[in-house]
C-alpha atoms as a PDB file:
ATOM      1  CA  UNK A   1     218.093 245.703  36.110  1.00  0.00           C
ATOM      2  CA  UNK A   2     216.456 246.554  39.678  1.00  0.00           C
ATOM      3  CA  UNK A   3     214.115 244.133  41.040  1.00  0.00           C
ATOM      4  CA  UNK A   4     211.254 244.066  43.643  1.00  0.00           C
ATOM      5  CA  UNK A   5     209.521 241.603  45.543  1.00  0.00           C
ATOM      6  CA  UNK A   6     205.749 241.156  44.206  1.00  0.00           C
ATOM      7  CA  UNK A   7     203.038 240.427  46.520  1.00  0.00           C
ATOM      8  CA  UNK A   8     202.602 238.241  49.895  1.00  0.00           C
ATOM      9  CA  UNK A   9     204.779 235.277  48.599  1.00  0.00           C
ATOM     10  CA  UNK A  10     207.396 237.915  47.638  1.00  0.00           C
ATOM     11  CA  UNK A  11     208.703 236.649  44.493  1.00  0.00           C
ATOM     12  CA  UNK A  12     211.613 238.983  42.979  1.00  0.00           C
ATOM     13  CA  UNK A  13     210.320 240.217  39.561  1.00  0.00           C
ATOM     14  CA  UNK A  14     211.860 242.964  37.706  1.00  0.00           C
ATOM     15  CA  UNK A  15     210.679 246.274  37.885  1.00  0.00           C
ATOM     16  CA  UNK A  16     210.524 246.250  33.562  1.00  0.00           C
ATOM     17  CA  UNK A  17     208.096 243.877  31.797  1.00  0.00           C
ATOM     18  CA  UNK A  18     207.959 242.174  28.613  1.00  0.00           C
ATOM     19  CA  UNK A  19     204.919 242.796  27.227  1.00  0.00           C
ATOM     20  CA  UNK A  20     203.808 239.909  24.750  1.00  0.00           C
ATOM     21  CA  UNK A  21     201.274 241.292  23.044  1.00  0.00           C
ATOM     22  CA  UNK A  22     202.839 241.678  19.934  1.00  0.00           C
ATOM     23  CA  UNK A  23     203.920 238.143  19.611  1.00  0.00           C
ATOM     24  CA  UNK A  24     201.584 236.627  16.855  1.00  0.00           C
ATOM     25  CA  UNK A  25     199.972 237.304  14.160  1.00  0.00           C
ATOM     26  CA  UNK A  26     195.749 237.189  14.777  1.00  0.00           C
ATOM     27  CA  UNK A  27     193.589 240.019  15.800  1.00  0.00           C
ATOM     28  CA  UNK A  28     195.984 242.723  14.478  1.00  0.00           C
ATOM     29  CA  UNK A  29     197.551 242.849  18.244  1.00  0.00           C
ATOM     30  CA  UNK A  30     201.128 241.782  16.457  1.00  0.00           C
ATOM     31  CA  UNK A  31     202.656 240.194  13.887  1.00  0.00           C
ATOM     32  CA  UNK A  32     205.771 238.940  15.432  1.00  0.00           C
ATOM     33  CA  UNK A  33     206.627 234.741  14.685  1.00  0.00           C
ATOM     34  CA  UNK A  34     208.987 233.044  16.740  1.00  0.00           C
ATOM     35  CA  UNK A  35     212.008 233.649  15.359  1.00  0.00           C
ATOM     36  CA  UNK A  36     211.258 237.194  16.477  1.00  0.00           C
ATOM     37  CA  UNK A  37     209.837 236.563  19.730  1.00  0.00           C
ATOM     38  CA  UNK A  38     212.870 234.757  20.725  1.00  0.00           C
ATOM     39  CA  UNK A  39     215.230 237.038  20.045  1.00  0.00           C
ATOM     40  CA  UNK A  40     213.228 239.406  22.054  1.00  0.00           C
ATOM     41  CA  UNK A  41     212.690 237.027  25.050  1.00  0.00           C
ATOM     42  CA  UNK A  42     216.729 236.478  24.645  1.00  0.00           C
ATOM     43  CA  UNK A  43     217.596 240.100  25.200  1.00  0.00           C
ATOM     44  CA  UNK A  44     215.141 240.247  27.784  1.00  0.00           C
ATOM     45  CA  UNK A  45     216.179 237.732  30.016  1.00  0.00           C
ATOM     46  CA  UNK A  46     219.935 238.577  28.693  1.00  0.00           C
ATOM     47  CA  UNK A  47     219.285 242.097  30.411  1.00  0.00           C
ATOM     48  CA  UNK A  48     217.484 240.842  33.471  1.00  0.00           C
ATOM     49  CA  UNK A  49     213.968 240.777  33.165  1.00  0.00           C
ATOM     50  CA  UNK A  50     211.960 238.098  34.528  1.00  0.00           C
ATOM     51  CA  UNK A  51     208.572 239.077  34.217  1.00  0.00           C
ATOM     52  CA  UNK A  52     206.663 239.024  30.939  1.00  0.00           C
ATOM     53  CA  UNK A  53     203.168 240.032  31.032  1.00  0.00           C
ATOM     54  CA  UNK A  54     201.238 237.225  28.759  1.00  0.00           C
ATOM     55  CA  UNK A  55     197.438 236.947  28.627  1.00  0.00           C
ATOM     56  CA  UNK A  56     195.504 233.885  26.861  1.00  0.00           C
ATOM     57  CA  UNK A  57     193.323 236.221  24.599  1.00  0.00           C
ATOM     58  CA  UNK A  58     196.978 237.923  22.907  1.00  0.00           C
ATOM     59  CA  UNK A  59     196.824 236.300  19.362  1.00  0.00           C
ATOM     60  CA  UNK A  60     193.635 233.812  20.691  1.00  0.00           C
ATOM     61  CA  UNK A  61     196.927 232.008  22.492  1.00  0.00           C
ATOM     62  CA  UNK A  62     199.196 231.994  19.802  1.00  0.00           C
ATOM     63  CA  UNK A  63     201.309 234.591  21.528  1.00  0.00           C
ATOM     64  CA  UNK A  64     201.833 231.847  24.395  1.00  0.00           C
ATOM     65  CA  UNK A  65     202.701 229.349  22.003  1.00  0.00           C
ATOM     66  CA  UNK A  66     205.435 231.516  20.839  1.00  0.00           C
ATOM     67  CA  UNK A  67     206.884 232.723  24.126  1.00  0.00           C
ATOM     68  CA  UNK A  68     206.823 229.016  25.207  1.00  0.00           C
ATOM     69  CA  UNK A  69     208.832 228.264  22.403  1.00  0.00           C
ATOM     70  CA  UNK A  70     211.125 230.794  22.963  1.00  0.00           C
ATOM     71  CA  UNK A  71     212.001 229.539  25.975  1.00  0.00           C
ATOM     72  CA  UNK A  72     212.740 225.727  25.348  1.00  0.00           C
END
């Protein structure tokens, strides 16, 4: 996985994101539950990628529950 430095304090993020999205199950944006999610976030971070696009309205925050979770 290639990485690139990200804006003035330069952190090194990977050039692919997760997208989270689809981890939840209200608002029809996914339907994914955590067992789900952390297999994806596994393989992710398994194949390099450190940067996983979240947002607080995905799944009204459920999808941030999840990906916290997923990550111990």
């Amino acid at each position: 996985m290639r990485h690139r430095r990200l804006g003035q304090p330069g952190l090194i993020v990977s050039e692919v994101a997760l997208g989270s999205m689809q981890f939840g199950g209200k608002m029809n944006m996914g339907n994914l539950g955590q067992e789900d999610t952390t297999r994806m976030v596994k393989v992710a971070l398994d194949n390099g990628i450190n940067f996983i696009d979240t947002a607080d309205v995905y799944s009204l925050g459920e999808s941030e529950t999840l990906l916290g979770n997923a990550s111990g």
